[in-house]
PDB file of N, CA and C in Angstrom:
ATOM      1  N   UNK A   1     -46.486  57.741  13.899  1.00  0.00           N
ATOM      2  CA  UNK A   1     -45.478  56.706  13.856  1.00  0.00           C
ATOM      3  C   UNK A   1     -44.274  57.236  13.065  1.00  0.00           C
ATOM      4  N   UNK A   2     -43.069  57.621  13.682  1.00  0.00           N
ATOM      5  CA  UNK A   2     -42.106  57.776  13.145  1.00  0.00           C
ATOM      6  C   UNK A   2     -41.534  56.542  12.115  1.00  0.00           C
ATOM      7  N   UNK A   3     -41.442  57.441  10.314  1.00  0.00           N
ATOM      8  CA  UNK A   3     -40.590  56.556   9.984  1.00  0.00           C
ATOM      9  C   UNK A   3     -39.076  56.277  10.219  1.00  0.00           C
ATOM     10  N   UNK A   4     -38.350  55.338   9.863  1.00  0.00           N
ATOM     11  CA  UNK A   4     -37.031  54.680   9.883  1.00  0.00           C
ATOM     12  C   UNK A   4     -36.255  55.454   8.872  1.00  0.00           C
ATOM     13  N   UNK A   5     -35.395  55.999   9.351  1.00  0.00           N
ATOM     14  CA  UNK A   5     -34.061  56.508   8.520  1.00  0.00           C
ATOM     15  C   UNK A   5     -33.212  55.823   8.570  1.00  0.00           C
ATOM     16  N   UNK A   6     -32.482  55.120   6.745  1.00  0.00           N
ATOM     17  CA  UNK A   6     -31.397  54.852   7.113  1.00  0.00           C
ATOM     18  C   UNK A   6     -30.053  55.802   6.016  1.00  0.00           C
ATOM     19  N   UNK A   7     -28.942  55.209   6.718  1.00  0.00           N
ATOM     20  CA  UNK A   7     -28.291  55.593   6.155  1.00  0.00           C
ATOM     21  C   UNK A   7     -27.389  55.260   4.916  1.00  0.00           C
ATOM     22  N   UNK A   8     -27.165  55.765   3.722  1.00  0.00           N
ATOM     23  CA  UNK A   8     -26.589  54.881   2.481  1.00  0.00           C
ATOM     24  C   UNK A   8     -25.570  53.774   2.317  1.00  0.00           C
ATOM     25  N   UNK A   9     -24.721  53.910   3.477  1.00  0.00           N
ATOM     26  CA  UNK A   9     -24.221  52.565   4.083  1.00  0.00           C
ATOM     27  C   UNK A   9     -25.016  51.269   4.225  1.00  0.00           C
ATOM     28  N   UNK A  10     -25.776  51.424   5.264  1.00  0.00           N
ATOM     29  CA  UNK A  10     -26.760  50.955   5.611  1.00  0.00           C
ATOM     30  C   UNK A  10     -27.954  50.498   4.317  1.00  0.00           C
ATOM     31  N   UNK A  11     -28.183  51.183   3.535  1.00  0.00           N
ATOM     32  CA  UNK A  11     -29.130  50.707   2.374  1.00  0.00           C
ATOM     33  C   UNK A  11     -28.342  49.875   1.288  1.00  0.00           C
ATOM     34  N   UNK A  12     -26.991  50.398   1.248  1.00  0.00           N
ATOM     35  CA  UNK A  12     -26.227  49.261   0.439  1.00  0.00           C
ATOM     36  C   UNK A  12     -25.767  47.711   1.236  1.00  0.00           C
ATOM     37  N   UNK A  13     -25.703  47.861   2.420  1.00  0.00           N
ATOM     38  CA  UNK A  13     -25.732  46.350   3.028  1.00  0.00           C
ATOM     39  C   UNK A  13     -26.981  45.696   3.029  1.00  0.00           C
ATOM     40  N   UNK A  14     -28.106  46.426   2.978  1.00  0.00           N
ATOM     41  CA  UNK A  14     -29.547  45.870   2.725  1.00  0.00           C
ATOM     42  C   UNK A  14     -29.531  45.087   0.893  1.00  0.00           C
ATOM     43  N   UNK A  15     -29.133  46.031   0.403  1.00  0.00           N
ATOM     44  CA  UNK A  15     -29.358  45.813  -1.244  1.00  0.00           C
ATOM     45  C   UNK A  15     -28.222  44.225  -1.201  1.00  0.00           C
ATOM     46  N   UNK A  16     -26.772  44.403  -0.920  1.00  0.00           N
ATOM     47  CA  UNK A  16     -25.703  43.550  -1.039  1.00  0.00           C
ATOM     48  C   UNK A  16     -26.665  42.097  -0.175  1.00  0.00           C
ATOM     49  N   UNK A  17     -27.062  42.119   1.158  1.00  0.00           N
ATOM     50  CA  UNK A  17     -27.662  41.143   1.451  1.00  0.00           C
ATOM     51  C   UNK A  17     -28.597  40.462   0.857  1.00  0.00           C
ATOM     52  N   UNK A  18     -29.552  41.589   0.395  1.00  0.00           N
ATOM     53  CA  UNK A  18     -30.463  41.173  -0.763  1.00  0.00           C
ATOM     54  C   UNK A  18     -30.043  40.274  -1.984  1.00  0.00           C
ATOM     55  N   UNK A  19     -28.993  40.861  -2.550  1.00  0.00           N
ATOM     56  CA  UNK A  19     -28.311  40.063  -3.682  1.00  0.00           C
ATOM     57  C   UNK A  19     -27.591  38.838  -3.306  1.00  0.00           C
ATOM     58  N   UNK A  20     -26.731  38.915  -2.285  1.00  0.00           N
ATOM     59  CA  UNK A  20     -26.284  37.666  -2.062  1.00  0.00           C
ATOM     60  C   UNK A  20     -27.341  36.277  -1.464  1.00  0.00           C
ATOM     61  N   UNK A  21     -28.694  36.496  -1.085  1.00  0.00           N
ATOM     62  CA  UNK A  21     -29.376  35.714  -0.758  1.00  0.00           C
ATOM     63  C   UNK A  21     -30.331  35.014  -2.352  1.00  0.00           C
ATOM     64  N   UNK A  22     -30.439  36.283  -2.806  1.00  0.00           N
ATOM     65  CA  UNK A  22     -30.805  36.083  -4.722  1.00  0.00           C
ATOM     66  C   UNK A  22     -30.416  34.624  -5.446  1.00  0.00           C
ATOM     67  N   UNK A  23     -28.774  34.984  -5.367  1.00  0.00           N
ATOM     68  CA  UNK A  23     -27.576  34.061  -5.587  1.00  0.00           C
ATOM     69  C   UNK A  23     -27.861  33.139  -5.270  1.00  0.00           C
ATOM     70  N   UNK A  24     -27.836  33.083  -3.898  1.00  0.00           N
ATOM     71  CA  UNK A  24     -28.333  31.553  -2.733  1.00  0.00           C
ATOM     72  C   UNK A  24     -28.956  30.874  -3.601  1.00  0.00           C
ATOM     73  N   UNK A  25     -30.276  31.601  -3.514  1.00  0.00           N
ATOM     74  CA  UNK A  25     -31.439  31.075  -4.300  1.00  0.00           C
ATOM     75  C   UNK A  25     -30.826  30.727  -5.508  1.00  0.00           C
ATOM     76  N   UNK A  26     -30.829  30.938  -6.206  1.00  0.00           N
ATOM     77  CA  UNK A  26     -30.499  30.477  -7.402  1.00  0.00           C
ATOM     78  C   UNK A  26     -29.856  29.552  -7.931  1.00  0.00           C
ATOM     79  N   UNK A  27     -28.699  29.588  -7.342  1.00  0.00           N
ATOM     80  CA  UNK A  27     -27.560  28.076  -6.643  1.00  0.00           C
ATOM     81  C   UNK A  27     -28.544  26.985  -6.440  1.00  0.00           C
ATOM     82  N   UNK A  28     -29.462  27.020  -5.336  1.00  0.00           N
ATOM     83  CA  UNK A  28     -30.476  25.991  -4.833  1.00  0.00           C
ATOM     84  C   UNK A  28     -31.318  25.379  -6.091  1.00  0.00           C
ATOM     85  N   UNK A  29     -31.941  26.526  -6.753  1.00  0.00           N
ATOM     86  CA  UNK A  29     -32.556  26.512  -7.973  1.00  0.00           C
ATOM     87  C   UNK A  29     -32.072  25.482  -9.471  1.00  0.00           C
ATOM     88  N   UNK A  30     -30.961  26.371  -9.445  1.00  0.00           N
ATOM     89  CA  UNK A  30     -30.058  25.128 -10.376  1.00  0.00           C
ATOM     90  C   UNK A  30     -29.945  23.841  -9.813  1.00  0.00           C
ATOM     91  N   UNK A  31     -29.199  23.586  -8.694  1.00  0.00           N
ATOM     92  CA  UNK A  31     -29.103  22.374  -8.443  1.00  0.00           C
ATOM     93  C   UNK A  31     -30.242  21.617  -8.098  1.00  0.00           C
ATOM     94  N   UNK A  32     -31.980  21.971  -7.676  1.00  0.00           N
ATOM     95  CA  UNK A  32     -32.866  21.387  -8.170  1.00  0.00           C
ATOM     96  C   UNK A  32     -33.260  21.053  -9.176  1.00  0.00           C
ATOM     97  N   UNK A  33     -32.698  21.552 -10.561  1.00  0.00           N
ATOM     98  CA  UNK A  33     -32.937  21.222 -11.935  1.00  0.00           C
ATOM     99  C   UNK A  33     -31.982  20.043 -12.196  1.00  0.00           C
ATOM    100  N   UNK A  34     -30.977  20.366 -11.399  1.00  0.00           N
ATOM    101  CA  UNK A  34     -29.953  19.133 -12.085  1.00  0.00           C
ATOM    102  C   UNK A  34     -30.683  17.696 -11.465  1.00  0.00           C
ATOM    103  N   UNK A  35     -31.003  17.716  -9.993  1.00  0.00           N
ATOM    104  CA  UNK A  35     -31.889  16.601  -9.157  1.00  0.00           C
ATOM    105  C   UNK A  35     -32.795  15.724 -10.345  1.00  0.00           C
ATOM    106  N   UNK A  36     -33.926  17.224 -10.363  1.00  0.00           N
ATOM    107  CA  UNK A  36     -34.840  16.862 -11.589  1.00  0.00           C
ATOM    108  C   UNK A  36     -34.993  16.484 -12.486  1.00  0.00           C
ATOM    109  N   UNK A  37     -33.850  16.607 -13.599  1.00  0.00           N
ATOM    110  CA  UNK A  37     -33.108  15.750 -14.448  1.00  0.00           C
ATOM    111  C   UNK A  37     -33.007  14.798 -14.470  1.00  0.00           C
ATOM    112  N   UNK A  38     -32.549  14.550 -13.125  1.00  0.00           N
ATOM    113  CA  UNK A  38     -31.489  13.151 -12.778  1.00  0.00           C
ATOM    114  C   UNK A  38     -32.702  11.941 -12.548  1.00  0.00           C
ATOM    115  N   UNK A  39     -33.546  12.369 -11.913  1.00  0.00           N
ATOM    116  CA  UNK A  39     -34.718  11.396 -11.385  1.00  0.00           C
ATOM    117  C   UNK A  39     -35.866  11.434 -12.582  1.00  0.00           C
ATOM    118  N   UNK A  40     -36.035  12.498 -13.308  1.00  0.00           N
ATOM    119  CA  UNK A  40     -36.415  11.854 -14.952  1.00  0.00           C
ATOM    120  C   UNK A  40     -36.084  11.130 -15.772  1.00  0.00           C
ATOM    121  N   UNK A  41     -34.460  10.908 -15.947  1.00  0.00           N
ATOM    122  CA  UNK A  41     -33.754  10.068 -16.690  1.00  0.00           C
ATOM    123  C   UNK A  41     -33.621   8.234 -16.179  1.00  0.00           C
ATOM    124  N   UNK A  42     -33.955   8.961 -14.608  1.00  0.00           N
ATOM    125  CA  UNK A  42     -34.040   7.212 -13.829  1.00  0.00           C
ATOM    126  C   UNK A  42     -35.151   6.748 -14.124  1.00  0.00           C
ATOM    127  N   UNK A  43     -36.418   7.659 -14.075  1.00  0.00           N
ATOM    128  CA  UNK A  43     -37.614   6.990 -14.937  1.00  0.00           C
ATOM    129  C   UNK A  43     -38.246   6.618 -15.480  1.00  0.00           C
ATOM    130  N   UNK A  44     -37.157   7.521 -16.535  1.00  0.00           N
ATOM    131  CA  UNK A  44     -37.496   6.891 -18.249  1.00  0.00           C
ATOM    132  C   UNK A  44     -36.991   5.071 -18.457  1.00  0.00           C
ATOM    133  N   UNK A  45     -35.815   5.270 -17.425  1.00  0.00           N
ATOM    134  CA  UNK A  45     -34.811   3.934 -17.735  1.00  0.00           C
ATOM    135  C   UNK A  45     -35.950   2.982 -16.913  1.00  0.00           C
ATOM    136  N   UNK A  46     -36.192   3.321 -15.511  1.00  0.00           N
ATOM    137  CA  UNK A  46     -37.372   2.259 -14.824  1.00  0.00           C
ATOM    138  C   UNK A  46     -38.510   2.022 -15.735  1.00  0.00           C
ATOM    139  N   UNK A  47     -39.202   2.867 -16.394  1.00  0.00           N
ATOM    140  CA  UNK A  47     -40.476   2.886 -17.664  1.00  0.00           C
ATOM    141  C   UNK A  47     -39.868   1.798 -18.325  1.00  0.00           C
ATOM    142  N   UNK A  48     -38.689   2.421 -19.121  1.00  0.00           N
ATOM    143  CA  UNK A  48     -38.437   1.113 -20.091  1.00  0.00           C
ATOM    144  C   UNK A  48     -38.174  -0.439 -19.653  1.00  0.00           C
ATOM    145  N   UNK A  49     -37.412  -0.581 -18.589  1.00  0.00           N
ATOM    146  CA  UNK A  49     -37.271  -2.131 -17.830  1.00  0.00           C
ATOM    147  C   UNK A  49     -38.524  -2.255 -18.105  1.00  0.00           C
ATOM    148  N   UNK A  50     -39.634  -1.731 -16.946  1.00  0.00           N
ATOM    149  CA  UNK A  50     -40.970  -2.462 -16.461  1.00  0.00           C
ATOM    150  C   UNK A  50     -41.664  -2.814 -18.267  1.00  0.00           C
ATOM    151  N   UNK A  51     -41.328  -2.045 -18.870  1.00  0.00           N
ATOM    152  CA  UNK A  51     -42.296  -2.235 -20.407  1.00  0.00           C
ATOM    153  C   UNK A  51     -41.414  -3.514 -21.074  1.00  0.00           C
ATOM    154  N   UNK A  52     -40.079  -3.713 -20.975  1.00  0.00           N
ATOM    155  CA  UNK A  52     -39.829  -5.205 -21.372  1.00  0.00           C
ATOM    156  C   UNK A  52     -39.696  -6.208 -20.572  1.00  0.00           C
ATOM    157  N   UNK A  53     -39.865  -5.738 -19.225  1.00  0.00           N
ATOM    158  CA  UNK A  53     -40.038  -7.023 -18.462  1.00  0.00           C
ATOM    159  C   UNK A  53     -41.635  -7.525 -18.585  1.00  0.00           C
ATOM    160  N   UNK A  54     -42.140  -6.895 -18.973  1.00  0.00           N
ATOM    161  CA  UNK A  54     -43.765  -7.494 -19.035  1.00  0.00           C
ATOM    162  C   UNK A  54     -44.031  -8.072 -20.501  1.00  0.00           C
ATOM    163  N   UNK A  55     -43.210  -7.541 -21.447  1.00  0.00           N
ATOM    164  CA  UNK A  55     -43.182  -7.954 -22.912  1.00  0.00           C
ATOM    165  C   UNK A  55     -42.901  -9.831 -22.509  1.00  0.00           C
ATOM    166  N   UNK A  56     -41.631 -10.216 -21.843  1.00  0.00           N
ATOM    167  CA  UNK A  56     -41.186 -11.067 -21.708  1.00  0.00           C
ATOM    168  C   UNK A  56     -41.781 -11.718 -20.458  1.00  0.00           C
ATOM    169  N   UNK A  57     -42.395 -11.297 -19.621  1.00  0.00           N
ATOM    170  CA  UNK A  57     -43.633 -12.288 -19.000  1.00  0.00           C
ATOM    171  C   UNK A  57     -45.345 -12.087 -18.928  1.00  0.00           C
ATOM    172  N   UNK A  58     -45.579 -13.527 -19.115  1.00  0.00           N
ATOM    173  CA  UNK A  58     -47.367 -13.603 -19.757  1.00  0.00           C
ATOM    174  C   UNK A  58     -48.067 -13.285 -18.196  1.00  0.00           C
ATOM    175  N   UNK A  59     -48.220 -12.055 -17.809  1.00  0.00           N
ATOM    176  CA  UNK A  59     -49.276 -11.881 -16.280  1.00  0.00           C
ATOM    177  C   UNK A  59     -50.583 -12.755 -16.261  1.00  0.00           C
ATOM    178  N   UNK A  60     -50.519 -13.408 -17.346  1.00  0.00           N
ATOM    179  CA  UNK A  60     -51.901 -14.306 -17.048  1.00  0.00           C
ATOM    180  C   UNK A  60     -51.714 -15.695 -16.470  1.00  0.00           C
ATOM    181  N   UNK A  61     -50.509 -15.898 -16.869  1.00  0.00           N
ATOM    182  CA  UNK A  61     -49.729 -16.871 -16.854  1.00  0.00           C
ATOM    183  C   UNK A  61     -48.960 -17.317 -15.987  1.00  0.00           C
ATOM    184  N   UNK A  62     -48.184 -16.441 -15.397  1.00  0.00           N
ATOM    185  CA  UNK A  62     -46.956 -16.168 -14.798  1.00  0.00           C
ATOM    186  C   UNK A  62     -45.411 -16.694 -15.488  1.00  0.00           C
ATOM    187  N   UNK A  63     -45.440 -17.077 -16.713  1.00  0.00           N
ATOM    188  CA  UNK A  63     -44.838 -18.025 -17.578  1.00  0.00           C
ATOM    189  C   UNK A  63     -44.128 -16.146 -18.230  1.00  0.00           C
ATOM    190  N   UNK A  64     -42.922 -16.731 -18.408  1.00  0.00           N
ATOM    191  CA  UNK A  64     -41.629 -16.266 -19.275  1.00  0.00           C
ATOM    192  C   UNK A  64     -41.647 -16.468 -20.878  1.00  0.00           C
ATOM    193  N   UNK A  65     -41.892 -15.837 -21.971  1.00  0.00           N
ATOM    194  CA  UNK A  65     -42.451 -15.908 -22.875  1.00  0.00           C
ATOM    195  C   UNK A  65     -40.764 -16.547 -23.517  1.00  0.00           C
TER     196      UNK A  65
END
């Protein structure tokens, strides 16, 4: 099986493609952290509602304290 020769042109558009897809990634990466963030901070805030909305109604009850 013959191997593939290339040429140093050719291995630097491999490497440059390589890197610019890296980048990509990474871009994607960050802006999944920022997402992730974002929908932790909404949960903390939903956690806290649901924990004083139940402070302020009796579930046994259905009565508004």
């Amino acid at each position: 099986m013959p191997r593939t020769r290339y040429t140093k042109t050719q291995l630097e558009q491999i490497v440059f493609t390589q890197l610019e897809n890296l980048n990509a990634i990474h871009d994607l990466l960050r802006i999944m952290k920022v997402q992730n963030e974002l929908i932790d901070n909404a949960n903390k805030k939903l956690r806290d509602e649901v924990i004083d909305f139940k402070k302020r109604v009796n579930y046994a009850t259905g009565k508004r304290n």
